[in-house]
PDB file of N, CA and C in Angstrom:
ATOM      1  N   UNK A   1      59.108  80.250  62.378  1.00  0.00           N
ATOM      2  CA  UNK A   1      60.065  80.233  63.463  1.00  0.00           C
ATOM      3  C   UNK A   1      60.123  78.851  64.106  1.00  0.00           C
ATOM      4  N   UNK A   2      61.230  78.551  64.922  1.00  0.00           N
ATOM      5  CA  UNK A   2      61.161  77.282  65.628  1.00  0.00           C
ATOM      6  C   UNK A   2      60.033  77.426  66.649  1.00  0.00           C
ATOM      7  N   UNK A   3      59.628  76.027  66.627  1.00  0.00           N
ATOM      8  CA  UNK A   3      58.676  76.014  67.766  1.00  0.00           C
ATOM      9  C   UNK A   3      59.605  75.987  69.488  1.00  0.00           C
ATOM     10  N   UNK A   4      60.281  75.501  69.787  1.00  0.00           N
ATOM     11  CA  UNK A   4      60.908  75.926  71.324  1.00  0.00           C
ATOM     12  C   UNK A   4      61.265  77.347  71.174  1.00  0.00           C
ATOM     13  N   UNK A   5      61.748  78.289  70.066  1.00  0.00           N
ATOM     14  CA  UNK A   5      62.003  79.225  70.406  1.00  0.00           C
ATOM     15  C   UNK A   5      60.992  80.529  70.453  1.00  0.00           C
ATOM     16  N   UNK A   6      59.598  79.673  69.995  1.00  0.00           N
ATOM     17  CA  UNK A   6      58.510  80.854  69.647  1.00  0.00           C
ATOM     18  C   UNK A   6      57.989  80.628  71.180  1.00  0.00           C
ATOM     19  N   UNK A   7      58.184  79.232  71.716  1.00  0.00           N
ATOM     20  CA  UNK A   7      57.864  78.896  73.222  1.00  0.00           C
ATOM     21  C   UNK A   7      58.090  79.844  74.114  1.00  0.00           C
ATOM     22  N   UNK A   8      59.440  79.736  74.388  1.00  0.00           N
ATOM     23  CA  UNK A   8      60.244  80.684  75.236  1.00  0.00           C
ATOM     24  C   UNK A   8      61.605  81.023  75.037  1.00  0.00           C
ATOM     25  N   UNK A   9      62.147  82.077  75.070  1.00  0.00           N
ATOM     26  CA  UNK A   9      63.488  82.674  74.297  1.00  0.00           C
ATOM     27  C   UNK A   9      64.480  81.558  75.411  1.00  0.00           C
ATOM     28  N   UNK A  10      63.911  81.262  76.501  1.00  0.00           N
ATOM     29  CA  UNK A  10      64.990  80.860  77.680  1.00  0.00           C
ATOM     30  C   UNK A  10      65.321  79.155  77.548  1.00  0.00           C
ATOM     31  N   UNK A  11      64.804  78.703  76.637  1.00  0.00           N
ATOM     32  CA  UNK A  11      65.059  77.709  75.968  1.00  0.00           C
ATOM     33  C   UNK A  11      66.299  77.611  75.011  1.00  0.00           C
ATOM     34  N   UNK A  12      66.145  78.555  73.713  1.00  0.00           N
ATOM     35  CA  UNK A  12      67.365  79.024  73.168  1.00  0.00           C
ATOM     36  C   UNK A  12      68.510  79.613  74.089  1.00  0.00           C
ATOM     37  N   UNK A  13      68.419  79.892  74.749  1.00  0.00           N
ATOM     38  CA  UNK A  13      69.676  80.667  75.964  1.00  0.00           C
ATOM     39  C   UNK A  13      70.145  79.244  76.493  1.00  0.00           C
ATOM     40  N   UNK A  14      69.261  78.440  76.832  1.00  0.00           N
ATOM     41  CA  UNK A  14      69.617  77.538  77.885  1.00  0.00           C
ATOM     42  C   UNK A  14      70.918  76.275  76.643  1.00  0.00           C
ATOM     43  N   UNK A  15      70.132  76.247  75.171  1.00  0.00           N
ATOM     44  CA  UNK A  15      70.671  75.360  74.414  1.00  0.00           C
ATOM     45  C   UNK A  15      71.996  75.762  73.707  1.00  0.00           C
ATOM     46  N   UNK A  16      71.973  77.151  73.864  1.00  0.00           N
ATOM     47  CA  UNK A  16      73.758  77.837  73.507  1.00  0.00           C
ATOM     48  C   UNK A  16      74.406  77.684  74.422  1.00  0.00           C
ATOM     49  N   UNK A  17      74.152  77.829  75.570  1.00  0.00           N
ATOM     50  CA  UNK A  17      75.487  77.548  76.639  1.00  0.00           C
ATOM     51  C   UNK A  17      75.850  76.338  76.968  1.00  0.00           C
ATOM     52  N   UNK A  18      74.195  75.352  76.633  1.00  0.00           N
ATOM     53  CA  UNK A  18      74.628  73.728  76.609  1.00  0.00           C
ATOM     54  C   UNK A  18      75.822  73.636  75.320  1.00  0.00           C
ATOM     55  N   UNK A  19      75.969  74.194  74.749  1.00  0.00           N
ATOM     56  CA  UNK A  19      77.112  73.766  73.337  1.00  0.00           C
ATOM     57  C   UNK A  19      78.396  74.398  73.566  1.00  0.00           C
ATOM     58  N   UNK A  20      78.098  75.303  74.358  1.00  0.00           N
ATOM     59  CA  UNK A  20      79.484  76.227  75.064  1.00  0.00           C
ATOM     60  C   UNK A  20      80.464  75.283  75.875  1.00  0.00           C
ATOM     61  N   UNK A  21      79.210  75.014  76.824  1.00  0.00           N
ATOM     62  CA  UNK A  21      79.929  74.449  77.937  1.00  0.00           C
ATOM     63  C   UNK A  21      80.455  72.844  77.386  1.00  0.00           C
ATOM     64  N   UNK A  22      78.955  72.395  76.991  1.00  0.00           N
ATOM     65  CA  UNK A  22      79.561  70.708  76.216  1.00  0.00           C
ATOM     66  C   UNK A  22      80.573  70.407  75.116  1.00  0.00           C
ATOM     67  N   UNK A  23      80.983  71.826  74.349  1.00  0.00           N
ATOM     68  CA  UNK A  23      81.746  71.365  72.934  1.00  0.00           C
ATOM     69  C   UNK A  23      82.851  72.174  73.592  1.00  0.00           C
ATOM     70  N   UNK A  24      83.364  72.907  74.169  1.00  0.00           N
ATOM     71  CA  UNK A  24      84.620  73.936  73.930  1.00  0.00           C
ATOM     72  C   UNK A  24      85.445  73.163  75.457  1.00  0.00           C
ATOM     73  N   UNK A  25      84.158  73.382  76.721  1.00  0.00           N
ATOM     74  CA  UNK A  25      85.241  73.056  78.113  1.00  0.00           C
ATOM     75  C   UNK A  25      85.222  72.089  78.391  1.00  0.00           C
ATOM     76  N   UNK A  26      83.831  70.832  78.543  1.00  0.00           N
ATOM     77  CA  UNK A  26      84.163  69.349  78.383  1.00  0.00           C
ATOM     78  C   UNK A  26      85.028  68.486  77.280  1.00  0.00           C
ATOM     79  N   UNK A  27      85.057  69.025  76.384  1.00  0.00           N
ATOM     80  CA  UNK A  27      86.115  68.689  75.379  1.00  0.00           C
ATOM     81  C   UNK A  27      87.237  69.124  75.505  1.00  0.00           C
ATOM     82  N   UNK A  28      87.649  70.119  76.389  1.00  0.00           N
ATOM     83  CA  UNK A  28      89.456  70.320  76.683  1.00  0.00           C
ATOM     84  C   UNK A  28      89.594  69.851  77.641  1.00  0.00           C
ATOM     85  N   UNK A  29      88.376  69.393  78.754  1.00  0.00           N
ATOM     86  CA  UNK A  29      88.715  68.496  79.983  1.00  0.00           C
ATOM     87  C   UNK A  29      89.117  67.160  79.342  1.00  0.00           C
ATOM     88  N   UNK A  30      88.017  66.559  78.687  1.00  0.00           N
ATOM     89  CA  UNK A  30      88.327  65.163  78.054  1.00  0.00           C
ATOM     90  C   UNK A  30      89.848  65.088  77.326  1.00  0.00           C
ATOM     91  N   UNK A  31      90.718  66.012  76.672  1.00  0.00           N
ATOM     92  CA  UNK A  31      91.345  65.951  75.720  1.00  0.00           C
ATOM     93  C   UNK A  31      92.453  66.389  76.788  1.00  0.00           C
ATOM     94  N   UNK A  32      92.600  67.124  77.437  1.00  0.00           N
ATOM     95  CA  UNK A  32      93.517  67.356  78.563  1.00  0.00           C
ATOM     96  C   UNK A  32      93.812  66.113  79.481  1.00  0.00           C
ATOM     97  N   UNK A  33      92.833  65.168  79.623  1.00  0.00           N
ATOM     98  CA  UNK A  33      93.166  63.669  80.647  1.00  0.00           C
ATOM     99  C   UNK A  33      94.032  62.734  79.629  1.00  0.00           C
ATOM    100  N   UNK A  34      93.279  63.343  78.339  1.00  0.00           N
ATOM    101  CA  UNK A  34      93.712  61.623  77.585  1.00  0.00           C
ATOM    102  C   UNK A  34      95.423  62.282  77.254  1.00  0.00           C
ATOM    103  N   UNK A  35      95.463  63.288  76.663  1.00  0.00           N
ATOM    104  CA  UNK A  35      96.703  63.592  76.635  1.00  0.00           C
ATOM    105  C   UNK A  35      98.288  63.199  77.897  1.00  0.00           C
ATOM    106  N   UNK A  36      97.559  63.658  78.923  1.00  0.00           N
ATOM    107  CA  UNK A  36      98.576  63.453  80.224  1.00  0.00           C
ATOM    108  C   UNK A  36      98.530  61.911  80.224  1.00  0.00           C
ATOM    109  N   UNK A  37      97.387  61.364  79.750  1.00  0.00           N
ATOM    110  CA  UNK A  37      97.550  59.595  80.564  1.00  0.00           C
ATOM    111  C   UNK A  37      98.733  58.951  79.197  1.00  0.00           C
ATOM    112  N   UNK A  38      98.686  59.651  78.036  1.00  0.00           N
ATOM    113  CA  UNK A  38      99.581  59.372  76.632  1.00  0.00           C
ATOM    114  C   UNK A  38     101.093  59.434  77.435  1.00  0.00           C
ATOM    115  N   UNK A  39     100.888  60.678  77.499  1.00  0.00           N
ATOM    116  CA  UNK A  39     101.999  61.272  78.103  1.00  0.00           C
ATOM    117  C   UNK A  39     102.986  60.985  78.939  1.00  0.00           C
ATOM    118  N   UNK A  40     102.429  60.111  80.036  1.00  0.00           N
ATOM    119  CA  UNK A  40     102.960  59.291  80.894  1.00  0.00           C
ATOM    120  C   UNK A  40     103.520  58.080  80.604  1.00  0.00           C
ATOM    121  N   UNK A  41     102.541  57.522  79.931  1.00  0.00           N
ATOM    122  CA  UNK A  41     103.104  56.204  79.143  1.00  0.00           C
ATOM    123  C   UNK A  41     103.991  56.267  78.477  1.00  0.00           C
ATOM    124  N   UNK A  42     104.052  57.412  77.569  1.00  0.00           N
ATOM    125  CA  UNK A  42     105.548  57.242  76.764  1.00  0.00           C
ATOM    126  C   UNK A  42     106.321  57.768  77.951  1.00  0.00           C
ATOM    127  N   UNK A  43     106.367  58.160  78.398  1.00  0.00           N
ATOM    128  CA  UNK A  43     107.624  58.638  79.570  1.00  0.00           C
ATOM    129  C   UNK A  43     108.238  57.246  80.103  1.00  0.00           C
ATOM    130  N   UNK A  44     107.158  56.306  80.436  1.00  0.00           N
ATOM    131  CA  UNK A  44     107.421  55.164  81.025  1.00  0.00           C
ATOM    132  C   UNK A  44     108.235  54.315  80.258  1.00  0.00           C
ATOM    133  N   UNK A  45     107.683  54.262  78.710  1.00  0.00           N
ATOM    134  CA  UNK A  45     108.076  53.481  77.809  1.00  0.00           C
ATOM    135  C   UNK A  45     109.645  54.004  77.615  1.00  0.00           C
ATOM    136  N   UNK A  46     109.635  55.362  77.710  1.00  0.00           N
ATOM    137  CA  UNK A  46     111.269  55.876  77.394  1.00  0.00           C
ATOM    138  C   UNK A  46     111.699  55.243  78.540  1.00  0.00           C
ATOM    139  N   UNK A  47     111.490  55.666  79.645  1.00  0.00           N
ATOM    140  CA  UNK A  47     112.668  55.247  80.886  1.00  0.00           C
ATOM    141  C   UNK A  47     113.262  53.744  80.778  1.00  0.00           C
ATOM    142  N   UNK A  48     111.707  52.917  80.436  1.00  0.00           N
ATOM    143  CA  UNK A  48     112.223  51.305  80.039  1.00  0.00           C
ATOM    144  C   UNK A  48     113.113  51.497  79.499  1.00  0.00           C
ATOM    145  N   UNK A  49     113.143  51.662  78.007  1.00  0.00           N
ATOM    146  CA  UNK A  49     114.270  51.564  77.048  1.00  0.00           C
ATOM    147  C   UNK A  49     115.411  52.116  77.537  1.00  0.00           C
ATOM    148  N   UNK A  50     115.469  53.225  78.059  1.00  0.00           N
ATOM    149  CA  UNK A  50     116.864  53.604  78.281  1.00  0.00           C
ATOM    150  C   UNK A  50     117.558  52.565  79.568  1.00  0.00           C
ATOM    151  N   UNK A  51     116.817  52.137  80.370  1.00  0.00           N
ATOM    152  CA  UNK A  51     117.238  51.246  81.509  1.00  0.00           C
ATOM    153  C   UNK A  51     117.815  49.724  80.426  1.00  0.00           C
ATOM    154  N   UNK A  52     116.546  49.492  79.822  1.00  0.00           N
ATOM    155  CA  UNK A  52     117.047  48.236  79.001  1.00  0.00           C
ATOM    156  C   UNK A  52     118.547  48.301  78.412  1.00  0.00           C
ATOM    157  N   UNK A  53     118.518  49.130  77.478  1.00  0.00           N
ATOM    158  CA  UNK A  53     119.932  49.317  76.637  1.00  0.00           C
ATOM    159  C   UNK A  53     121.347  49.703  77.502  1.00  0.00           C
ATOM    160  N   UNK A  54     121.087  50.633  78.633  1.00  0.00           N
ATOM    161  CA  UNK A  54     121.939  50.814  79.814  1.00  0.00           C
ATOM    162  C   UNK A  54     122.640  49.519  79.872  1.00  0.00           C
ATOM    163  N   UNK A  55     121.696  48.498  80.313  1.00  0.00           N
ATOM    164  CA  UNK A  55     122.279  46.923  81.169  1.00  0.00           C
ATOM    165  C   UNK A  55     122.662  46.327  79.594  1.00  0.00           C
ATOM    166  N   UNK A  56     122.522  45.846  78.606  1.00  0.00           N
ATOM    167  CA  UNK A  56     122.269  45.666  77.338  1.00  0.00           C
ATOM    168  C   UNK A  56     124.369  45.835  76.752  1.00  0.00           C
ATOM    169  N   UNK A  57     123.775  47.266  76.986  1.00  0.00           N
ATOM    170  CA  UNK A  57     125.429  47.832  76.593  1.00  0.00           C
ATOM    171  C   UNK A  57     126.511  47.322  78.013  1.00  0.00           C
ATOM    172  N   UNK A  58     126.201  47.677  78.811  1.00  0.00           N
ATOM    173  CA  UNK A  58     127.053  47.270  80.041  1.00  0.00           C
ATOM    174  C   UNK A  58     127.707  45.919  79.759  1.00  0.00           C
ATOM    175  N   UNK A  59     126.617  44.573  79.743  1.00  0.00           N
ATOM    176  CA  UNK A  59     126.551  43.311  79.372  1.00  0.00           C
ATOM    177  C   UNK A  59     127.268  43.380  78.077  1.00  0.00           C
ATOM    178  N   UNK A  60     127.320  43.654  77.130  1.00  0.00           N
ATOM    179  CA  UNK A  60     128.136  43.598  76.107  1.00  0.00           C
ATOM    180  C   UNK A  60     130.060  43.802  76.088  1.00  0.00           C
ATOM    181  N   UNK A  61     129.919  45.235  77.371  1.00  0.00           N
ATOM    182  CA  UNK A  61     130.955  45.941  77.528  1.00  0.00           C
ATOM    183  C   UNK A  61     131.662  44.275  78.226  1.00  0.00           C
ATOM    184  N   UNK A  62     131.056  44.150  79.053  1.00  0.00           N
ATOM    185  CA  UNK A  62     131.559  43.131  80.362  1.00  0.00           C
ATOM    186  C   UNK A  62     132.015  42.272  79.959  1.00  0.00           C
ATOM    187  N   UNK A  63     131.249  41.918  78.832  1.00  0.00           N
ATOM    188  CA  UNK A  63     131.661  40.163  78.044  1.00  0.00           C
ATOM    189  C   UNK A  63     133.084  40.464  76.875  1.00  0.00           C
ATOM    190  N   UNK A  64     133.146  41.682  76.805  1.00  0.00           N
ATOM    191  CA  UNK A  64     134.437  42.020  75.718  1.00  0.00           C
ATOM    192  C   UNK A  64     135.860  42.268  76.578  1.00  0.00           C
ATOM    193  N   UNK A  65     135.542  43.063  77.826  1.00  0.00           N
ATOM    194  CA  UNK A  65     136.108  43.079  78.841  1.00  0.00           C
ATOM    195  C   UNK A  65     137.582  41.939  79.096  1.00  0.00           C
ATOM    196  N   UNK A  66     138.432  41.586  78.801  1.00  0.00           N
ATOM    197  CA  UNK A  66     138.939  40.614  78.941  1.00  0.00           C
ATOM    198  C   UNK A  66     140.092  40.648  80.451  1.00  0.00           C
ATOM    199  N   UNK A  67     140.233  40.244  80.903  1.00  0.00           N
ATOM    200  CA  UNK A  67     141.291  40.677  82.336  1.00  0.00           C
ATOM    201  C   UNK A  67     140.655  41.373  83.515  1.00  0.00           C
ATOM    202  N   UNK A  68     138.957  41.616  83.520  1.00  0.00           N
ATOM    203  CA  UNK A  68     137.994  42.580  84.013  1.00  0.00           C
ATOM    204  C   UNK A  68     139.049  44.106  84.094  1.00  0.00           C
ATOM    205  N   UNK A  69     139.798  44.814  83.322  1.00  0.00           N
ATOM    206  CA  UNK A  69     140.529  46.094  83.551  1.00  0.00           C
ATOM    207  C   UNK A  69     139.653  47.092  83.465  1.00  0.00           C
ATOM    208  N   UNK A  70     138.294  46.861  83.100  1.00  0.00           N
ATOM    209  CA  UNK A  70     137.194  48.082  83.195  1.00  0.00           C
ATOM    210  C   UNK A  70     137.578  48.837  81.975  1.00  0.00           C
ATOM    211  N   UNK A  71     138.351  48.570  81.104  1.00  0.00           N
ATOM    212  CA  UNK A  71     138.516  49.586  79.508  1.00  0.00           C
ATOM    213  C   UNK A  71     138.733  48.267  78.734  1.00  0.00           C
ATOM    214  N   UNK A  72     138.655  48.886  77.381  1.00  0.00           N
ATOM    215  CA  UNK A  72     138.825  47.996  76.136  1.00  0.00           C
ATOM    216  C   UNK A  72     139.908  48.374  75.209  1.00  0.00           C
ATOM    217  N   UNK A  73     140.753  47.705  75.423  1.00  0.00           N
ATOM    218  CA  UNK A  73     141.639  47.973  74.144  1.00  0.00           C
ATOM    219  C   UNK A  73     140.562  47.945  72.684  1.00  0.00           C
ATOM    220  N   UNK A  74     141.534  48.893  71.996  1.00  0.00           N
ATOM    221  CA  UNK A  74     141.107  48.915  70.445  1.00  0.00           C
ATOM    222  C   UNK A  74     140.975  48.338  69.584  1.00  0.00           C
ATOM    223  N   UNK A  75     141.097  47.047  70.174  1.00  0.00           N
ATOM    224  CA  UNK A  75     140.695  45.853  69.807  1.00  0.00           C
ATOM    225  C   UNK A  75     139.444  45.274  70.140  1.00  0.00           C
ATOM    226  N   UNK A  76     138.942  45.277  71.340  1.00  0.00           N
ATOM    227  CA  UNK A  76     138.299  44.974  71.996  1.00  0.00           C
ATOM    228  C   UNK A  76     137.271  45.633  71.629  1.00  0.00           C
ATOM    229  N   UNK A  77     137.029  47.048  71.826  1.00  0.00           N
ATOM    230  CA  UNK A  77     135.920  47.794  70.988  1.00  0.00           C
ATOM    231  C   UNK A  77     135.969  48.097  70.020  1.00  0.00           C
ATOM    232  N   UNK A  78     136.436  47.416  68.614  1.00  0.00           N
ATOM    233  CA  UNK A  78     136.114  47.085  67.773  1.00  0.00           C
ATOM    234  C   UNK A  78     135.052  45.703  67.215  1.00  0.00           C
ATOM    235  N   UNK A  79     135.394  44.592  68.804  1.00  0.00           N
ATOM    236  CA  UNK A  79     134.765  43.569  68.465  1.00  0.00           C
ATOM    237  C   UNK A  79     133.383  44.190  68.862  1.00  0.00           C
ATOM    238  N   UNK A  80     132.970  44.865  70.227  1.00  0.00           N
ATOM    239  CA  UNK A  80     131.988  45.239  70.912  1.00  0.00           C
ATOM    240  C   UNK A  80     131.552  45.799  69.431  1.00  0.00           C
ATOM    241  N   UNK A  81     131.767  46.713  69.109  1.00  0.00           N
ATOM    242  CA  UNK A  81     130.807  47.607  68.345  1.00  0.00           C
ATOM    243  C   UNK A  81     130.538  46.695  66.943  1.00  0.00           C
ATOM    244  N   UNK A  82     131.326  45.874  66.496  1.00  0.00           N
ATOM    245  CA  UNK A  82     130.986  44.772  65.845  1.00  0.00           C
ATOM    246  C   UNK A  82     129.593  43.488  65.854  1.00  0.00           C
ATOM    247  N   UNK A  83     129.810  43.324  67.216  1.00  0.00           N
ATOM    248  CA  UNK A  83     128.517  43.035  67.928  1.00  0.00           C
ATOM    249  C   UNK A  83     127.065  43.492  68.042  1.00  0.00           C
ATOM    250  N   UNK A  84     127.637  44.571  68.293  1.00  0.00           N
ATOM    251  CA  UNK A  84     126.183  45.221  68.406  1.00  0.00           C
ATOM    252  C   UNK A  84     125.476  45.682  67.147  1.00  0.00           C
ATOM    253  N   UNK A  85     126.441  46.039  66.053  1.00  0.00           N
ATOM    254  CA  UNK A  85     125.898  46.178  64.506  1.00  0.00           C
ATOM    255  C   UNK A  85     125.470  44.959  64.322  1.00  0.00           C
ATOM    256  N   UNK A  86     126.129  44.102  64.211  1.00  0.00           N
ATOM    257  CA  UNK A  86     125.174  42.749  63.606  1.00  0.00           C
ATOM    258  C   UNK A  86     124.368  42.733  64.612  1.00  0.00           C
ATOM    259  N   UNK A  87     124.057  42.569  65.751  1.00  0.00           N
ATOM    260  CA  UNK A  87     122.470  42.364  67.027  1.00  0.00           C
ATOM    261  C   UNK A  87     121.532  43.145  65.684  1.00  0.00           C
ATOM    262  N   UNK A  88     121.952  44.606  65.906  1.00  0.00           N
ATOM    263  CA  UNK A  88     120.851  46.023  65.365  1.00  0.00           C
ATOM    264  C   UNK A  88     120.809  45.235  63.621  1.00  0.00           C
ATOM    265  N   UNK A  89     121.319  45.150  63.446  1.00  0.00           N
ATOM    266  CA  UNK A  89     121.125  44.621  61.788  1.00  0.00           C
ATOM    267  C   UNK A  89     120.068  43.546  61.526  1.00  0.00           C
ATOM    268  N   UNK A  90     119.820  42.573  62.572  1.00  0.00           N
ATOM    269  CA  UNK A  90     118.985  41.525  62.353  1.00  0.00           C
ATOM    270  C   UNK A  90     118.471  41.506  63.427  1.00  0.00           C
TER     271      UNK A  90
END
């Protein structure tokens, strides 16, 4: 038999719930923080990007814009979207 457990049974009791408590609920605490702190960051990282490309596209719109009339002839957004394929292409 093991020697701690021929010692005292309350040794073995004490070293199963140490593996209970250390492998199953400190490990969903640990794995539950790191997850949310992931989590956040990409949230952050999305909001960037979408703010970036927002002003990005705007700035594009603005510079095609000719007469400032706030629309583009079909001409006009043809060049825009012309633009922005070659940007995304290279």
């Amino acid at each position: 038999m093991l020697p701690s457990y021929s010692q005292s049974r309350m040794y073995s009791l004490f070293f199963i719930f140490y593996l209970i408590i250390g492998l199953f609920l400190l490990l969903k605490l640990l794995l539950a923080i790191i997850y949310s702190n992931y989590q956040s960051k990409t949230n952050e990282g999305i909001e960037s990007f979408m703010e970036e490309r927002s002003l990005f596209v705007e700035k594009m719109f603005f510079s095609r814009d000719i007469g400032n009339k706030e629309y583009l002839t079909k001409d006009e957004a043809k060049a825009l979207f012309v633009d922005i394929h070659t940007l995304v292409l290279n």
